[in-house]
N, C-alpha and C. Protein backbone atom coordinates (compact mmCIF):
# COMPACT_ATOMS: atom_id res chain seq x y z
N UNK A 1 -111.77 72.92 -46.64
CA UNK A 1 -112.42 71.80 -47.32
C UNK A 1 -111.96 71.76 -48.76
N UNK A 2 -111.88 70.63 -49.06
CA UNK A 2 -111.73 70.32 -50.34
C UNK A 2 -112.11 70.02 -51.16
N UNK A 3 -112.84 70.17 -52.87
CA UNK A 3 -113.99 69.71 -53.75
C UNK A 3 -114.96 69.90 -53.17
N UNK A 4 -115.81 71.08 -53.83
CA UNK A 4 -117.35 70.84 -53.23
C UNK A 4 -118.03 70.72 -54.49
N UNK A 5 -119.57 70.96 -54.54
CA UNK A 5 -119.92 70.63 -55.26
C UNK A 5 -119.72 69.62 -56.98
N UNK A 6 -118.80 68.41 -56.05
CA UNK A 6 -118.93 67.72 -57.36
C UNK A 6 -117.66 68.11 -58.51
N UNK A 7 -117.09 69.28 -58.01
CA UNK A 7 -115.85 69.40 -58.63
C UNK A 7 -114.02 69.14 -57.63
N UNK A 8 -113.51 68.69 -58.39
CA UNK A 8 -112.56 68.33 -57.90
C UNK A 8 -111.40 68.86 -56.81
N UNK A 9 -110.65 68.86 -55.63
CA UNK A 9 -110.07 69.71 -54.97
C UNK A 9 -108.69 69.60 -54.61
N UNK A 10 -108.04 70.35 -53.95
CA UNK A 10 -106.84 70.32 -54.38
C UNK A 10 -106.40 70.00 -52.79
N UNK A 11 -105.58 69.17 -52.13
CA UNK A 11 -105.01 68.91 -50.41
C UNK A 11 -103.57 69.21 -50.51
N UNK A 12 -103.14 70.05 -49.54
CA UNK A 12 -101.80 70.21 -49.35
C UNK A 12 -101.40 69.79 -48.41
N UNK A 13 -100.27 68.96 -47.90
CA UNK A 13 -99.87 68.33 -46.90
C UNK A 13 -98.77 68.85 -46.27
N UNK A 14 -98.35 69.36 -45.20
CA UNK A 14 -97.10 69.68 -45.10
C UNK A 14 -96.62 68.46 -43.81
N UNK A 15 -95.45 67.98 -43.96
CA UNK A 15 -94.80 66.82 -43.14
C UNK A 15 -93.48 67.22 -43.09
N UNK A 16 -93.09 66.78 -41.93
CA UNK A 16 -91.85 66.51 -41.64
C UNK A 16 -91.08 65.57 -42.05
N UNK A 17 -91.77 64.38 -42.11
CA UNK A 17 -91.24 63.42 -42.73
C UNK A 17 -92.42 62.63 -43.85
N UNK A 18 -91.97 63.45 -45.28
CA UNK A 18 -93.04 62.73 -46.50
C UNK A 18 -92.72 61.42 -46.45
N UNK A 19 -91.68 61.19 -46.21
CA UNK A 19 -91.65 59.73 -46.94
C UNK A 19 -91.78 58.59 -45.60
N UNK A 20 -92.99 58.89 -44.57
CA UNK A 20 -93.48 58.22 -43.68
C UNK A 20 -94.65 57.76 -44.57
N UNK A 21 -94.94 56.02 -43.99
CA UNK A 21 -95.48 55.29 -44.85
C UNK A 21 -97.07 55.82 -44.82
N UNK A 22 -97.48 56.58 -43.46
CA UNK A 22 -98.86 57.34 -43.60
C UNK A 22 -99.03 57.95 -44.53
N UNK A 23 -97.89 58.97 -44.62
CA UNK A 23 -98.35 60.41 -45.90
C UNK A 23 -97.96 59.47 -47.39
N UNK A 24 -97.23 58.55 -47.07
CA UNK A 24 -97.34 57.51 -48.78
C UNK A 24 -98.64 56.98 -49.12
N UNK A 25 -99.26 56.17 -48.04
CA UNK A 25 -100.66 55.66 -48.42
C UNK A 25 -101.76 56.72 -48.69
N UNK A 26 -101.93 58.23 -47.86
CA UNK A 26 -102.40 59.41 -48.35
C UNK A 26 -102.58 59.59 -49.99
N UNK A 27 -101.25 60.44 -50.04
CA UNK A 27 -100.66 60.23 -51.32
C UNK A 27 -101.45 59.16 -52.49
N UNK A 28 -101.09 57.95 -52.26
CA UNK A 28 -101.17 57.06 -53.38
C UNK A 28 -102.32 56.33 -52.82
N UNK A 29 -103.66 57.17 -52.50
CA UNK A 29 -105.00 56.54 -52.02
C UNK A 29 -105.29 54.94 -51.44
N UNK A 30 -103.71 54.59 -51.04
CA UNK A 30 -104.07 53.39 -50.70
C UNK A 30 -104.26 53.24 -49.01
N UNK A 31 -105.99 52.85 -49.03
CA UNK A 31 -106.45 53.25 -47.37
C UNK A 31 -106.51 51.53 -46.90
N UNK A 32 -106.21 50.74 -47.96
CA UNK A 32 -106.39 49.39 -47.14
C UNK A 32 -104.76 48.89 -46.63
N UNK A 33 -103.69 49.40 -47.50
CA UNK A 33 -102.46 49.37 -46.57
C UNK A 33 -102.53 50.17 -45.04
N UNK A 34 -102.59 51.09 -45.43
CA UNK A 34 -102.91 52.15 -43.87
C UNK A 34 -103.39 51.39 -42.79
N UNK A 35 -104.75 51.23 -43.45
CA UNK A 35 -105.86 50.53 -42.29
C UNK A 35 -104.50 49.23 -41.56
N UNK A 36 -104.28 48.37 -42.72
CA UNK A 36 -103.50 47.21 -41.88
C UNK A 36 -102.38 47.59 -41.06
N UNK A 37 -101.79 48.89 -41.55
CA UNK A 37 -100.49 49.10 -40.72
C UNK A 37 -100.74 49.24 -39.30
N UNK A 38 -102.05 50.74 -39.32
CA UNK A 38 -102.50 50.91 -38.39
C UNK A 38 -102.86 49.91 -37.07
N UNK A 39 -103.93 49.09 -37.73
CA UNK A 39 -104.56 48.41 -36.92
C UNK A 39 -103.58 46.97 -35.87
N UNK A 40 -102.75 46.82 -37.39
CA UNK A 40 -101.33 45.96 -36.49
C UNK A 40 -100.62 46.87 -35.08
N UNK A 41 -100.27 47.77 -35.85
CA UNK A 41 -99.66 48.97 -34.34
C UNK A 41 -100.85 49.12 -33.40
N UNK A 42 -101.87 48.98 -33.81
CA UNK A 42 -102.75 49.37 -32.38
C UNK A 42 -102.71 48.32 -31.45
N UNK A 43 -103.12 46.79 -32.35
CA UNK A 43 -102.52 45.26 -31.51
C UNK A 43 -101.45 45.32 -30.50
N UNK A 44 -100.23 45.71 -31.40
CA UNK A 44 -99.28 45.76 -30.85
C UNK A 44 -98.54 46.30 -29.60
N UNK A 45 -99.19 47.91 -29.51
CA UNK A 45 -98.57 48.71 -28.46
C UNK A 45 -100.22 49.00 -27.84
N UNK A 46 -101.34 48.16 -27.86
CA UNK A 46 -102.26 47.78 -26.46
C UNK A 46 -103.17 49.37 -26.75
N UNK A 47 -103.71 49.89 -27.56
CA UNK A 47 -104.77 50.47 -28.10
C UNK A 47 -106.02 49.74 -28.21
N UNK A 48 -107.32 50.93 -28.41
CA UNK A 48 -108.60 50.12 -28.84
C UNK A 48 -108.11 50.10 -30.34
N UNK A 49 -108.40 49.28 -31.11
CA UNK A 49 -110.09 48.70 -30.63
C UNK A 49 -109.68 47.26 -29.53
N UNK A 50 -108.31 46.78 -29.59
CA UNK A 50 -108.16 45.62 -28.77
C UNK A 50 -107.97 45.73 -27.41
N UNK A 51 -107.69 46.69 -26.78
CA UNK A 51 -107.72 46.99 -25.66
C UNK A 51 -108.88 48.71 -25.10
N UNK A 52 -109.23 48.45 -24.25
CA UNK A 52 -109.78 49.75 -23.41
C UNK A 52 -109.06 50.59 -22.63
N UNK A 53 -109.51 51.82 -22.62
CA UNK A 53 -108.16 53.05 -21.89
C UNK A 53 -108.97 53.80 -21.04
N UNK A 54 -107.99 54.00 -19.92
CA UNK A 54 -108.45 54.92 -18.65
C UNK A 54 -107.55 55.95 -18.71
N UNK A 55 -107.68 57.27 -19.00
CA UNK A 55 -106.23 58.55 -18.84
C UNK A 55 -107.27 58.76 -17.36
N UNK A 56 -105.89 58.88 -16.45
CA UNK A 56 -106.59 59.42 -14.95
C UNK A 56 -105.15 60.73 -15.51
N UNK A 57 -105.95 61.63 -14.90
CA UNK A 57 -105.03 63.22 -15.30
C UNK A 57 -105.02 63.95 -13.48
N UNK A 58 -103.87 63.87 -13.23
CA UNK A 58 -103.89 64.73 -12.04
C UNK A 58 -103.27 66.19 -11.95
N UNK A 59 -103.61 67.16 -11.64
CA UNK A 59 -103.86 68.44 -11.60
C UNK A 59 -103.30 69.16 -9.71
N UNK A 60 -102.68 69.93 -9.55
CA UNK A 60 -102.48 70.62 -8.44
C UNK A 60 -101.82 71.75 -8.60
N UNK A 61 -102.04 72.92 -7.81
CA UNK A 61 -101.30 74.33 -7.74
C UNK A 61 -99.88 74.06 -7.64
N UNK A 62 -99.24 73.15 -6.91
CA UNK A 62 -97.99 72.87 -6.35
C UNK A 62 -97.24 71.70 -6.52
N UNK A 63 -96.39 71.88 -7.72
CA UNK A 63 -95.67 70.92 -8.44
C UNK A 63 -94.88 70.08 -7.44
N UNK A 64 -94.24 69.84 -6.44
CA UNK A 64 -93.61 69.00 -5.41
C UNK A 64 -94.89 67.87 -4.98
N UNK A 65 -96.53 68.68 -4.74
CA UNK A 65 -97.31 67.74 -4.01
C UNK A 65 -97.75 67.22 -5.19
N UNK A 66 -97.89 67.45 -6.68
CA UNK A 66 -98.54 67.02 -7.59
C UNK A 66 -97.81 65.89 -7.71
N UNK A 67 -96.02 66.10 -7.62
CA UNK A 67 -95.30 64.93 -8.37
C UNK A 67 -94.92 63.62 -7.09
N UNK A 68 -95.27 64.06 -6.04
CA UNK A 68 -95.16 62.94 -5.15
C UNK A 68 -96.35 62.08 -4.74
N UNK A 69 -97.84 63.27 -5.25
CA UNK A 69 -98.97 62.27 -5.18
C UNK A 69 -99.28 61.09 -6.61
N UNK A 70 -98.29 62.22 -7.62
CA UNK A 70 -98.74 60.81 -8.89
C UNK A 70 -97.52 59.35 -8.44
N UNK A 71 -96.18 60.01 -7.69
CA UNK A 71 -95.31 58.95 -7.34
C UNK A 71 -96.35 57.54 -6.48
N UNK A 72 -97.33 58.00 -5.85
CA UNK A 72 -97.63 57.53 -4.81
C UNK A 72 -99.25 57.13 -5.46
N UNK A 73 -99.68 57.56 -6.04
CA UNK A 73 -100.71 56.61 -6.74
C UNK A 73 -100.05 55.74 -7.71
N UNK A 74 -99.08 56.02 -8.48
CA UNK A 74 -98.48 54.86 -9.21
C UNK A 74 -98.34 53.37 -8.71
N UNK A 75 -97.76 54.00 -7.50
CA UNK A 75 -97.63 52.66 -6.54
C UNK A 75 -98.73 51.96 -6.42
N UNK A 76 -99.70 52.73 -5.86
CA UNK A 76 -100.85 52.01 -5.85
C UNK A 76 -101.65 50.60 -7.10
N UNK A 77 -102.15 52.34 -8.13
CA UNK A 77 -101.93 51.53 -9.69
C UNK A 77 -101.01 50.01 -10.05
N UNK A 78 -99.92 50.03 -9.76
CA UNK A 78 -99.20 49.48 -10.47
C UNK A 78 -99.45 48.05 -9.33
N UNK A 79 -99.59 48.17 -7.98
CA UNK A 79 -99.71 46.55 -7.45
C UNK A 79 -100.89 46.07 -7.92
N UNK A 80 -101.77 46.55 -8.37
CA UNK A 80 -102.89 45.18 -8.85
C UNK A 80 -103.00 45.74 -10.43
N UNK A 81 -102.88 46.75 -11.09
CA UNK A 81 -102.80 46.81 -12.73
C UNK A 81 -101.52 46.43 -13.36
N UNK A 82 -100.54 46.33 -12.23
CA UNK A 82 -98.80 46.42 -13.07
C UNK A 82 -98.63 46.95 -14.49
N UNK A 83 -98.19 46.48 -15.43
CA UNK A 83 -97.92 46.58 -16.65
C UNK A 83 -98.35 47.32 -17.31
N UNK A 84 -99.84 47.30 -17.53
CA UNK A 84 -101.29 48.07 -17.86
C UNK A 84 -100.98 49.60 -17.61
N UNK A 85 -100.28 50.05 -16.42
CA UNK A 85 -100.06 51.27 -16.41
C UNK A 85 -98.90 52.21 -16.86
N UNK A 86 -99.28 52.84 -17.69
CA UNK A 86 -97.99 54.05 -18.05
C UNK A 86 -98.11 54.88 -17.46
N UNK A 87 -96.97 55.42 -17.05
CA UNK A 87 -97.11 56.72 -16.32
C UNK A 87 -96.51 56.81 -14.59
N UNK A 88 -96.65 58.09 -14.54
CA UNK A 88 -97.06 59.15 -14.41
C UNK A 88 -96.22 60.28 -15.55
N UNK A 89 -96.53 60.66 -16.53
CA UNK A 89 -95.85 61.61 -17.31
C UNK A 89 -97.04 62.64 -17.79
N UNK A 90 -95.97 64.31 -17.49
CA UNK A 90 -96.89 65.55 -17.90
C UNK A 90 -96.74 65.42 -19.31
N UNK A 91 -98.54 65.70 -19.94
CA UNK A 91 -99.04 66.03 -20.96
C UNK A 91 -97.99 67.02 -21.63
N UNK A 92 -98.27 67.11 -23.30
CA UNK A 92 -97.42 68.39 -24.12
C UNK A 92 -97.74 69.55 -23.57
N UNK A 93 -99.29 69.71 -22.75
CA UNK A 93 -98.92 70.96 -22.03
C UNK A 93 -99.39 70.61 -20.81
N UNK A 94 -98.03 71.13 -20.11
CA UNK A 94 -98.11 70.19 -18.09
C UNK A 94 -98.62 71.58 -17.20
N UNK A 95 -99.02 72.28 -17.93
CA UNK A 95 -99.28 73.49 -16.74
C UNK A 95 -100.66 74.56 -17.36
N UNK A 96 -101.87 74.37 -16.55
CA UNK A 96 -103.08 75.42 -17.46
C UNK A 96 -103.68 76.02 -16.34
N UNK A 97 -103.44 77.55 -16.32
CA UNK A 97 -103.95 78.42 -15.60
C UNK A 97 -102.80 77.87 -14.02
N UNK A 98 -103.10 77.81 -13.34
CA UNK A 98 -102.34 77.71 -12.27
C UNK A 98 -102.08 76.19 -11.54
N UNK A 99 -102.50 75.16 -12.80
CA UNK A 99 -102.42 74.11 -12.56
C UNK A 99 -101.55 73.38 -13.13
N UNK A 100 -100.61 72.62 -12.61
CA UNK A 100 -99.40 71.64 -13.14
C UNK A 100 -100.21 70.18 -12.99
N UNK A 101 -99.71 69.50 -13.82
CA UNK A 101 -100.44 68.13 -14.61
C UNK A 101 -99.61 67.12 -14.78
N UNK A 102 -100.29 66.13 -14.56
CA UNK A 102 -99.35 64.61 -15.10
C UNK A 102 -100.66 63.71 -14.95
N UNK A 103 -100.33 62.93 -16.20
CA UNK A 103 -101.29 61.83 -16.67
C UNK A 103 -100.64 60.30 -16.14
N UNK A 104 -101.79 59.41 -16.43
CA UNK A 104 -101.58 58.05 -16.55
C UNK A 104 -102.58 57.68 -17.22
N UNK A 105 -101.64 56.66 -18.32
CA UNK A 105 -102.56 55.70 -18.79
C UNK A 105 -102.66 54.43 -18.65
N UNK A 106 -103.97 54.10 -18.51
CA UNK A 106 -104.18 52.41 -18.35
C UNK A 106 -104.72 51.56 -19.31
N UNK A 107 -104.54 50.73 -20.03
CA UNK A 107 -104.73 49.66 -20.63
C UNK A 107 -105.61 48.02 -20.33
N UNK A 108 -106.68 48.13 -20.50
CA UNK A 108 -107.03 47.16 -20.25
C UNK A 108 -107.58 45.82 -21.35
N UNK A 109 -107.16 44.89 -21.84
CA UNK A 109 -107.41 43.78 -22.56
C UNK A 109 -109.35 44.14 -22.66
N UNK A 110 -109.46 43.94 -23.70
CA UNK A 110 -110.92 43.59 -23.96
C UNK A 110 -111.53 42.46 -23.51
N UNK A 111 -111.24 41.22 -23.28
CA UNK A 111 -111.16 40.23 -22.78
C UNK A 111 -111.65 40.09 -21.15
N UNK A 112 -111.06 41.10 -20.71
CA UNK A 112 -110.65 41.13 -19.20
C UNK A 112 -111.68 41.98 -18.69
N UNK A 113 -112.40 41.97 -17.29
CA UNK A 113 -113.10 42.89 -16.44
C UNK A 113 -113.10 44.35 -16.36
N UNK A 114 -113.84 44.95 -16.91
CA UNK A 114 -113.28 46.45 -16.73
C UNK A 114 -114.16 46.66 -15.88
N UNK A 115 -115.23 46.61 -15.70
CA UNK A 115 -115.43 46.79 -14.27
C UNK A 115 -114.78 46.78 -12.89
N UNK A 116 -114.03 45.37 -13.34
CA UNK A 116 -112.96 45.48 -12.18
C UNK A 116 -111.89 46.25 -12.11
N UNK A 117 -111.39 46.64 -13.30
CA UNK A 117 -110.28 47.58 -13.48
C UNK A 117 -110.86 48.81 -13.11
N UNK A 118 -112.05 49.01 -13.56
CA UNK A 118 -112.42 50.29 -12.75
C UNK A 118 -112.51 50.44 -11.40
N UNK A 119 -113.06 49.37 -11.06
CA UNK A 119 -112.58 49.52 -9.46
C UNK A 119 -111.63 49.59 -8.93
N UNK A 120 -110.35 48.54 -9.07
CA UNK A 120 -109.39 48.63 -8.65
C UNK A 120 -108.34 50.30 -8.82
N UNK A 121 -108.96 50.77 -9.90
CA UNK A 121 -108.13 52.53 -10.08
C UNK A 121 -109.47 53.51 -9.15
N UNK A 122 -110.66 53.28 -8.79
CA UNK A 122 -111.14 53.88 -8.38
C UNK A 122 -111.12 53.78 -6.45
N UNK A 123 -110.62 53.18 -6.50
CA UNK A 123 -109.89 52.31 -4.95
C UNK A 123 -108.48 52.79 -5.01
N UNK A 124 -107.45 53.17 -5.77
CA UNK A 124 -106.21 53.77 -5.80
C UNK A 124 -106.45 54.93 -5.52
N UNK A 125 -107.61 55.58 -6.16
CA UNK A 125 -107.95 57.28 -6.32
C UNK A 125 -108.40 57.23 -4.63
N UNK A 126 -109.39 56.78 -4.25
CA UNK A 126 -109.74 56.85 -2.49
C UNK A 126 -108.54 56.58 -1.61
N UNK A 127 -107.99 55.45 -2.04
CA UNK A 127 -106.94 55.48 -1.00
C UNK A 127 -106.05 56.66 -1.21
N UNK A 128 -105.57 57.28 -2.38
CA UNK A 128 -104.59 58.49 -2.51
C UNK A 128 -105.15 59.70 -1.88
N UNK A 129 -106.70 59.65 -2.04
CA UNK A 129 -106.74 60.58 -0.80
C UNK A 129 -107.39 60.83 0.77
N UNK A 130 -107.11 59.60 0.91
CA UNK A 130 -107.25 59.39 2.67
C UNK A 130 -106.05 59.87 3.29
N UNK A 131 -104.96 60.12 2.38
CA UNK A 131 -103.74 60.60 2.97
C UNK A 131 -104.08 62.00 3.01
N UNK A 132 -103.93 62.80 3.95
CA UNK A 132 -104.28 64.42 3.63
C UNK A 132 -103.22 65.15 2.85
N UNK A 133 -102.09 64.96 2.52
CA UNK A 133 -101.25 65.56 2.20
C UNK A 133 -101.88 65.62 0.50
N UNK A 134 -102.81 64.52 0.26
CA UNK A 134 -102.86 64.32 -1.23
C UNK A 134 -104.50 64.49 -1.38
N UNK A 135 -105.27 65.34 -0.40
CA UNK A 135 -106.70 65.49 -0.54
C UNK A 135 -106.77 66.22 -1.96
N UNK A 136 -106.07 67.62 -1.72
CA UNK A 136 -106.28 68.75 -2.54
C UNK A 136 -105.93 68.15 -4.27
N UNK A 137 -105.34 67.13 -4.73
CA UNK A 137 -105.04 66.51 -5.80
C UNK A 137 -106.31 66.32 -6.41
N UNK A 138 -106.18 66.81 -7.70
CA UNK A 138 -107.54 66.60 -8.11
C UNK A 138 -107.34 65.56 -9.41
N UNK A 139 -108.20 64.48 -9.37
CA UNK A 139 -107.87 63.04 -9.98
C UNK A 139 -109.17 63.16 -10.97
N UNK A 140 -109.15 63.48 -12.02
CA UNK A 140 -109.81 63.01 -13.41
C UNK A 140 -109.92 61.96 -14.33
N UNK A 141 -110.73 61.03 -13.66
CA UNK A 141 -110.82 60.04 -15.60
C UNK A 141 -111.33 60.20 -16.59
N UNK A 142 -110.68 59.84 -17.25
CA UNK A 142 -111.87 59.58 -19.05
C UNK A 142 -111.71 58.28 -19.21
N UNK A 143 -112.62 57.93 -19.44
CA UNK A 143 -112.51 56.50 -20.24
C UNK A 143 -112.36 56.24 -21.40
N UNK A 144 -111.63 55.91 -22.31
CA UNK A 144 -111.72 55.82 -23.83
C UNK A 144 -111.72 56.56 -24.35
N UNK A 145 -110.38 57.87 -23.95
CA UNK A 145 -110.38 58.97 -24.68
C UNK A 145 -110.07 59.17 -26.07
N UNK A 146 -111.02 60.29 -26.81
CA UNK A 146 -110.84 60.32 -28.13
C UNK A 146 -109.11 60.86 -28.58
């Protein structure tokens, strides 16, 4: 922490790249450039606050059935969400305890039904595992992850 009681404190930044326009507005306390940069890039590449997010995270002992069940829910995903979905790609870390991982994310317009979007990915997740080969897949959402 920095400054407590009312006296002044000192922040050290270390970056890879200082002269990225984040660590400039830092720097030179300007939080209403930031805010606009930010909030344009969030518009832009389909973030809240303008859009809503589903990470479905799939998890299995056995990297062949993990990567052919996310091949095969994608499919699913992608005929009634298309676009909306990124993915299937493993997290910075694709493997915890004896489990190998790959995410998807979904995007949904604020505008638009999320109810229905929830259904329609929660109807991908049942159908992916009526197939037995893809029971043992274990399918996690978050909604609006921090």
């Amino acid at each position: 922490r920095a400054g407590r009681s009312g006296s002044r404190g000192q922040v050290i930044i270390q970056a890879s790249r200082p002269d990225n326009y984040i660590i400039r507005d830092v720097v030179d306390n300007n939080y209403q450039h930031m805010y606009e940069q930010q909030i344009s890039e969030r518009e832009e590449f389909h973030y809240p606050p303008f859009y809503r997010i589903i990470r479905l995270t799939l998890k299995h002992k056995k990297e062949p059935v993990l990567h052919k069940a996310a091949t095969h829910l994608e499919r699913l995903l992608k005929k009634n969400l298309g676009s909306r979905v990124t993915g299937p790609q493993p997290p910075i870390i694709s493997r915890v305890q004896s489990f190998y991982i790959q995410q998807f994310l979904i995007r949904i317009e604020r505008e638009k039904s999320f109810s229905k979007a929830r259904r329609l990915v929660l109807t991908a997740v049942d159908d992916l595992h009526k197939t037995p080969y893809y029971r043992s897949v274990i399918v996690q959402p978050d909604v609006d992850p921090v």
